[in-house]
Protein backbone atom coordinates (compact mmCIF):
# COMPACT_ATOMS: atom_id res chain seq x y z
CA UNK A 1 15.67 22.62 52.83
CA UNK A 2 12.69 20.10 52.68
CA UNK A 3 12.64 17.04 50.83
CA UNK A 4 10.78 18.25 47.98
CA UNK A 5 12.93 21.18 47.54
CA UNK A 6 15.85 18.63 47.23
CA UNK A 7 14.51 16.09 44.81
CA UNK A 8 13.72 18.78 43.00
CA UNK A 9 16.78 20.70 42.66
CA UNK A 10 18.74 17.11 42.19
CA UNK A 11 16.69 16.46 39.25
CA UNK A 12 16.39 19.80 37.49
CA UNK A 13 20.58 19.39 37.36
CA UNK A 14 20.21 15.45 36.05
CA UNK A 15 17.74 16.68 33.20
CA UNK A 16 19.98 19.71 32.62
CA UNK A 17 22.85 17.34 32.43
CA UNK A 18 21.72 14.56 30.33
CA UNK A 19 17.62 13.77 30.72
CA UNK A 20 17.74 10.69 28.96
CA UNK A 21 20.61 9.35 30.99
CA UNK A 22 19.59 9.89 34.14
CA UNK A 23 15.59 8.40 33.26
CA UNK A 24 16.53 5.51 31.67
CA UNK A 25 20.69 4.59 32.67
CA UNK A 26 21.54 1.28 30.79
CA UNK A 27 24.97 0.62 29.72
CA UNK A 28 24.99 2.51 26.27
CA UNK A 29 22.52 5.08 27.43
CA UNK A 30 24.74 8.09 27.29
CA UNK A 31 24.11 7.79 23.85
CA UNK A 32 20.68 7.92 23.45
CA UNK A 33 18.85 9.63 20.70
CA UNK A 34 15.78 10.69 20.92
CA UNK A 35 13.90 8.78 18.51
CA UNK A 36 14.98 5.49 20.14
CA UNK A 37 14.98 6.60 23.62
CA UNK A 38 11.01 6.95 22.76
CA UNK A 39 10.78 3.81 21.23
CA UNK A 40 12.30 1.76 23.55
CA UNK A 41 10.07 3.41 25.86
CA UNK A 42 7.13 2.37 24.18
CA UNK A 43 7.94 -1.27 24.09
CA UNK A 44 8.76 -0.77 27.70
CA UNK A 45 5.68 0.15 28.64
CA UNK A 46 3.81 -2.65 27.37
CA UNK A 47 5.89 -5.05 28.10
CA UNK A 48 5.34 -3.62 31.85
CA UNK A 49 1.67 -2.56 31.65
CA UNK A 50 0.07 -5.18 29.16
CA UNK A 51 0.91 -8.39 31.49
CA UNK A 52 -1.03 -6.32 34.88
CA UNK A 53 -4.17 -5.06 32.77
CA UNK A 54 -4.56 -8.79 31.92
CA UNK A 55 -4.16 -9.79 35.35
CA UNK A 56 -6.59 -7.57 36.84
CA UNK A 57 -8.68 -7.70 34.10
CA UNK A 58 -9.14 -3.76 33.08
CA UNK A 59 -9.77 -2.58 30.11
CA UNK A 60 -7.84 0.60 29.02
CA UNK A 61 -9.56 1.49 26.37
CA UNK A 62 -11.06 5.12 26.73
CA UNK A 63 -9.07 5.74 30.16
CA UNK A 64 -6.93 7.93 32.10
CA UNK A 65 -3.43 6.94 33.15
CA UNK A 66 -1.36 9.20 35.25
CA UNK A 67 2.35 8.24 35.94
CA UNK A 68 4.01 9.44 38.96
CA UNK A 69 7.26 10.53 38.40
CA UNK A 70 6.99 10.47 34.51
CA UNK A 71 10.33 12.57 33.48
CA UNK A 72 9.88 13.42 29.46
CA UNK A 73 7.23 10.77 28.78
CA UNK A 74 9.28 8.07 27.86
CA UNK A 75 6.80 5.61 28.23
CA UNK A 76 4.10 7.49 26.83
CA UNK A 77 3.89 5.80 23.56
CA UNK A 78 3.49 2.70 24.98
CA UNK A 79 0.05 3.70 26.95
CA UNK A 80 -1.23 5.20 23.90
CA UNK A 81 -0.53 1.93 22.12
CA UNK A 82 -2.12 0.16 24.86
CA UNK A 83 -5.72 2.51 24.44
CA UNK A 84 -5.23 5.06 27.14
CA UNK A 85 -7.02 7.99 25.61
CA UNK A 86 -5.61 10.34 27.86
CA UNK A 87 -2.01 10.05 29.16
CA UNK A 88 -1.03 12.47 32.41
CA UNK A 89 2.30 12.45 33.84
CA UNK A 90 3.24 14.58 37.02
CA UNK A 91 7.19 15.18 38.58
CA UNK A 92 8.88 17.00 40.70
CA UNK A 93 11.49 18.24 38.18
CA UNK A 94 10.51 21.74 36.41
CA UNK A 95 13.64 20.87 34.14
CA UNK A 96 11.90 17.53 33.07
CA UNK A 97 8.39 18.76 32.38
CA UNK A 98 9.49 21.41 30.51
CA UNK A 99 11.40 18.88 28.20
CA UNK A 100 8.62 16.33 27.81
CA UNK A 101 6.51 19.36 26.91
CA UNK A 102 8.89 19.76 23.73
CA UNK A 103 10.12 16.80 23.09
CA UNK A 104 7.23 13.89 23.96
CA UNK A 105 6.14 12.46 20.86
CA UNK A 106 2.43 12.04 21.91
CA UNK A 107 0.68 15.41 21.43
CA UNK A 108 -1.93 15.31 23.64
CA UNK A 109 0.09 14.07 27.24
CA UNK A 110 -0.55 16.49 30.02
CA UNK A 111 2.78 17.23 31.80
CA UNK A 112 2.03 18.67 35.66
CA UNK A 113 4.94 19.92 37.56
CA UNK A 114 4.03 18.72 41.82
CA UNK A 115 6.51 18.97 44.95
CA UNK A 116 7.03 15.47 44.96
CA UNK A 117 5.53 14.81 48.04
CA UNK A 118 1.91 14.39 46.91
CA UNK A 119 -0.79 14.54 44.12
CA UNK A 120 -2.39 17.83 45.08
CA UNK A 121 -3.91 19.99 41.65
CA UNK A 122 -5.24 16.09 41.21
CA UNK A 123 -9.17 15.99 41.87
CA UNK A 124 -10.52 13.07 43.77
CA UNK A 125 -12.17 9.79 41.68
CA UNK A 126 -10.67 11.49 38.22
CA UNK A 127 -7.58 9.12 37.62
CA UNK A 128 -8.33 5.18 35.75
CA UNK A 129 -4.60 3.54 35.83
CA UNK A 130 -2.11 5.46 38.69
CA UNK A 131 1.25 3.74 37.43
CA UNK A 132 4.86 4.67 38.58
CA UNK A 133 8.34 2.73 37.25
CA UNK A 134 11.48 3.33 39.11
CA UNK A 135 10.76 6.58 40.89
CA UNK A 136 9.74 5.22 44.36
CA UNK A 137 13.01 3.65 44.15
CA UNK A 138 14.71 7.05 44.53
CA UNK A 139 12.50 8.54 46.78
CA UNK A 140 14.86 9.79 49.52
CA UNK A 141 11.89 9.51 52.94
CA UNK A 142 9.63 6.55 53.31
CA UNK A 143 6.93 8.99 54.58
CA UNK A 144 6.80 10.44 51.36
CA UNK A 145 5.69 7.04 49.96
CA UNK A 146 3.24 5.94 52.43
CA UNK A 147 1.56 9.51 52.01
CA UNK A 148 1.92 8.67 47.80
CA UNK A 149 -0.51 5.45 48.73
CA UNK A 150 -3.25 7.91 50.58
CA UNK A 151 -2.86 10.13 47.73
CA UNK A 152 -3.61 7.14 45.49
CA UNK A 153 -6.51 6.04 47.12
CA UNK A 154 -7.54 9.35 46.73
CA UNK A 155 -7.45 10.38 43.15
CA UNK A 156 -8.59 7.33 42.07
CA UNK A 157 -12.05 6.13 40.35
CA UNK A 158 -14.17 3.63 41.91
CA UNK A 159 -12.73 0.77 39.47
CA UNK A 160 -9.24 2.06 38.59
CA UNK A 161 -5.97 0.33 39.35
CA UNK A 162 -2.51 1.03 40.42
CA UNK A 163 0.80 -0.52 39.50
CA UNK A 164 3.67 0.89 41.24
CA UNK A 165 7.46 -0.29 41.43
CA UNK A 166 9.61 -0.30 44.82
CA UNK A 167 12.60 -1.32 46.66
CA UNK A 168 11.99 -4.06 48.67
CA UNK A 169 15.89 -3.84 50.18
CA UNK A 170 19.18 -1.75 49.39
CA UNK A 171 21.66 -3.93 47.72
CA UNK A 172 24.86 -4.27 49.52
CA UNK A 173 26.93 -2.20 46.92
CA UNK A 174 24.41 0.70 47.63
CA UNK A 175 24.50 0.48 51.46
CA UNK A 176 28.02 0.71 50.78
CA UNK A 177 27.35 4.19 48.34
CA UNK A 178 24.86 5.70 50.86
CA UNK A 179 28.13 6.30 53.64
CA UNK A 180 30.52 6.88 51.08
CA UNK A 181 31.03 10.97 50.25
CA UNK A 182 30.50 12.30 46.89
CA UNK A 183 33.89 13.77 46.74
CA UNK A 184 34.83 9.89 46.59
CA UNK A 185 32.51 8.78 44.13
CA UNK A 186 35.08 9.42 40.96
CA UNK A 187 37.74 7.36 43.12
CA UNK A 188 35.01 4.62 43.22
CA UNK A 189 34.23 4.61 39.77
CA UNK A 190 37.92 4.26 38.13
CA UNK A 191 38.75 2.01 40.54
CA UNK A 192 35.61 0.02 39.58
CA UNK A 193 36.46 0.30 35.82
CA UNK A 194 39.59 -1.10 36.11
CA UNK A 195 38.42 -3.87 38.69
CA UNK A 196 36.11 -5.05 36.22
CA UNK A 197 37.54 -4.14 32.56
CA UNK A 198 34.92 -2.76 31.11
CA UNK A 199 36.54 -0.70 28.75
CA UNK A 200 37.97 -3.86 27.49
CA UNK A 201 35.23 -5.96 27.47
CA UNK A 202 33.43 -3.19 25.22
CA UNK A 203 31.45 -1.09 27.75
CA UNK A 204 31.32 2.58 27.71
CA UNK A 205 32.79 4.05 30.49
CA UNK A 206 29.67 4.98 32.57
CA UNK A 207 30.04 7.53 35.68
CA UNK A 208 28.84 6.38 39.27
CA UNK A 209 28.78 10.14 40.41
CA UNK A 210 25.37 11.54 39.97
CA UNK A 211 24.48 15.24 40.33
CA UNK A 212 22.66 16.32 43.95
CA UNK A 213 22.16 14.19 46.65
CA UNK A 214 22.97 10.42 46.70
CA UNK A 215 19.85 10.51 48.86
CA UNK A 216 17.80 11.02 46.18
CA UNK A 217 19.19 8.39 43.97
CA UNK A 218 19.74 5.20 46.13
CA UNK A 219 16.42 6.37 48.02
CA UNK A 220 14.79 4.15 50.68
CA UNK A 221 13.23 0.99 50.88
CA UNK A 222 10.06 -0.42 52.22
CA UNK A 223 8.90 -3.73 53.25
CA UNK A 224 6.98 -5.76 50.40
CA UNK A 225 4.55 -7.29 53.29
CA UNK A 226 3.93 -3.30 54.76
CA UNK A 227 3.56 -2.20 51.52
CA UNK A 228 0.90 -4.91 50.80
CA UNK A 229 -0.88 -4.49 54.08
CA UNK A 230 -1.30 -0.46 53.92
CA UNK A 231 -2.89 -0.76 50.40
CA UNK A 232 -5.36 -3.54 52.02
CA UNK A 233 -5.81 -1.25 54.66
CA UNK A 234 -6.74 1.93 52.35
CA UNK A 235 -9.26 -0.19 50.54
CA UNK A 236 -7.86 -1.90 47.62
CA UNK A 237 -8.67 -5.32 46.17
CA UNK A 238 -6.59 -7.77 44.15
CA UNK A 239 -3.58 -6.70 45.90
CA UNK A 240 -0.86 -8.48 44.90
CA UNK A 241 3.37 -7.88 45.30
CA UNK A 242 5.64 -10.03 42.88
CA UNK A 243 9.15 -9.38 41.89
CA UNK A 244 10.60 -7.35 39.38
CA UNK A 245 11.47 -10.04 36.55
CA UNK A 246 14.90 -8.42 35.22
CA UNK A 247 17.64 -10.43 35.90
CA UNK A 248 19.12 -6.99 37.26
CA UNK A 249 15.81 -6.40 39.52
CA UNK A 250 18.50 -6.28 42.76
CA UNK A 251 15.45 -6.42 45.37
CA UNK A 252 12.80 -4.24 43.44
CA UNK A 253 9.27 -5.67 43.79
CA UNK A 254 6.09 -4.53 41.31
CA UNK A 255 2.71 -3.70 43.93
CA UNK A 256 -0.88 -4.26 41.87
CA UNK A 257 -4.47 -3.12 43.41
CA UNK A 258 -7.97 -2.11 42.32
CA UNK A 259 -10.21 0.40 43.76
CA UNK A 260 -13.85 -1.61 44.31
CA UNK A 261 -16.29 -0.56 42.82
CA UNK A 262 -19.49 1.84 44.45
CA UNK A 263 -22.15 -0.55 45.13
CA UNK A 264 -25.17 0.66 43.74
């Protein structure tokens, strides 16, 4: 079975199971309801995009964002807010498209099911804003991301921009959870509840075990100074990698970049 057959089977079972869990997995997140799970979203989102567009200077209003790896559109609200005009999410989960479909608060989003391995059904020079938020982080192959960067370049405008969120290393506890079996996982977790007391210190009890493959929820991770050099390589201007700023970032990095312009 190929790669894209996987993630997409893994995550088909996660939105089957609990979609907003498994998009957004804070601490009280088995409870979600919609109506904050899309709010939240949309603060997200500008609290993510609104600090970039400043940095590289682009102006949203009017434009075409298309997030890779979008689930139901949580963050759709928030690009809307921000003056996207038209809001395009692709993912490899049939499951998850055909939720944000129904439940996506912003009417005119364009949900596109892809293999998860590239952008194709995406025409060249038609895309403003490419953005992506914790979904290269699961990506099980680091081929599959390098050929996400081509793809970028790609689909593009001359002028758009990309923002896109990595793994710059695994954290120990997860180079620990990519050897252990599933069959284990449970073990791991109630030993890990009562290591830490959760329970008593007002947690929910949250479960490690995931459905599919661990592979494609650890994922890989790439080297912030590769990652920097292939997008300088493709093209791009204003490159720039910086750290993700949560306190809980545990090695993720944020990559900015700006197709130049045709000269006349």
């Amino acid at each position: 079975m190929r790669w894209s057959e996987i993630m997409r089977e893994d995550w088909d079972q996660r939105a089957r199971k609990n979609a907003m869990y498994y998009i957004a997995t804070t601490y009280d997140s088995n409870f979600w309801d919609p109506e904050t799970f899309f709010e939240e979203g949309e603060k997200q989102a500008i609290a993510l995009v609104q600090p970039v567009l400043d940095r590289l200077g682009f102006i949203p209003t009017g434009k075409r964002i298309l997030e890779i790896g979008c689930g139901i559109g949580r963050l759709f609200l928030g690009f809307a807010e921000l003056g996207f005009n038209e809001i395009w999410g692709v993912d490899v989960s049939a499951e998850m498209v055909e939720r944000g479909r129904k439940w996506c608060p912003v009417s005119n989003a364009r949900f596109l099911l892809m293999n998860g391995q590239d952008l194709t059904g995406v025409d060249n020079d038609s895309i403003d804003y490419c953005f992506s938020y914790f979904v290269f982080p699961h990506v099980p192959d680091p081929d599959i991301i390098w050929r996400y960067l081509d793809e970028l370049w790609r689909v593009l405008k001359p002028g758009g921009a990309c923002q896109l969120h990595f793994r710059g290393h695994y954290p120990f506890s997860e180079r620990i959870l990519r050897v252990i079996p599933l069959r284990l996982h449970p073990l791991i977790q109630i030993s890990y509840q009562l290591v830490t007391l959760r329970w008593l210190r007002g947690y929910p009890i949250r479960p490690l075990y995931v459905p599919g493959s661990l592979r494609t929820w650890c994922g890989t991770a790439i080297d912030p100074e590769q990652f920097a050099a292939r997008l300088v390589q493709l093209g791009f201007t204003d490159v720039e990698i910086f750290p993700e700023s949560s306190r809980r970032s545990r090695g993720r990095f944020w990559a900015i970049g700006m197709k130049p312009q045709e000269e006349p």
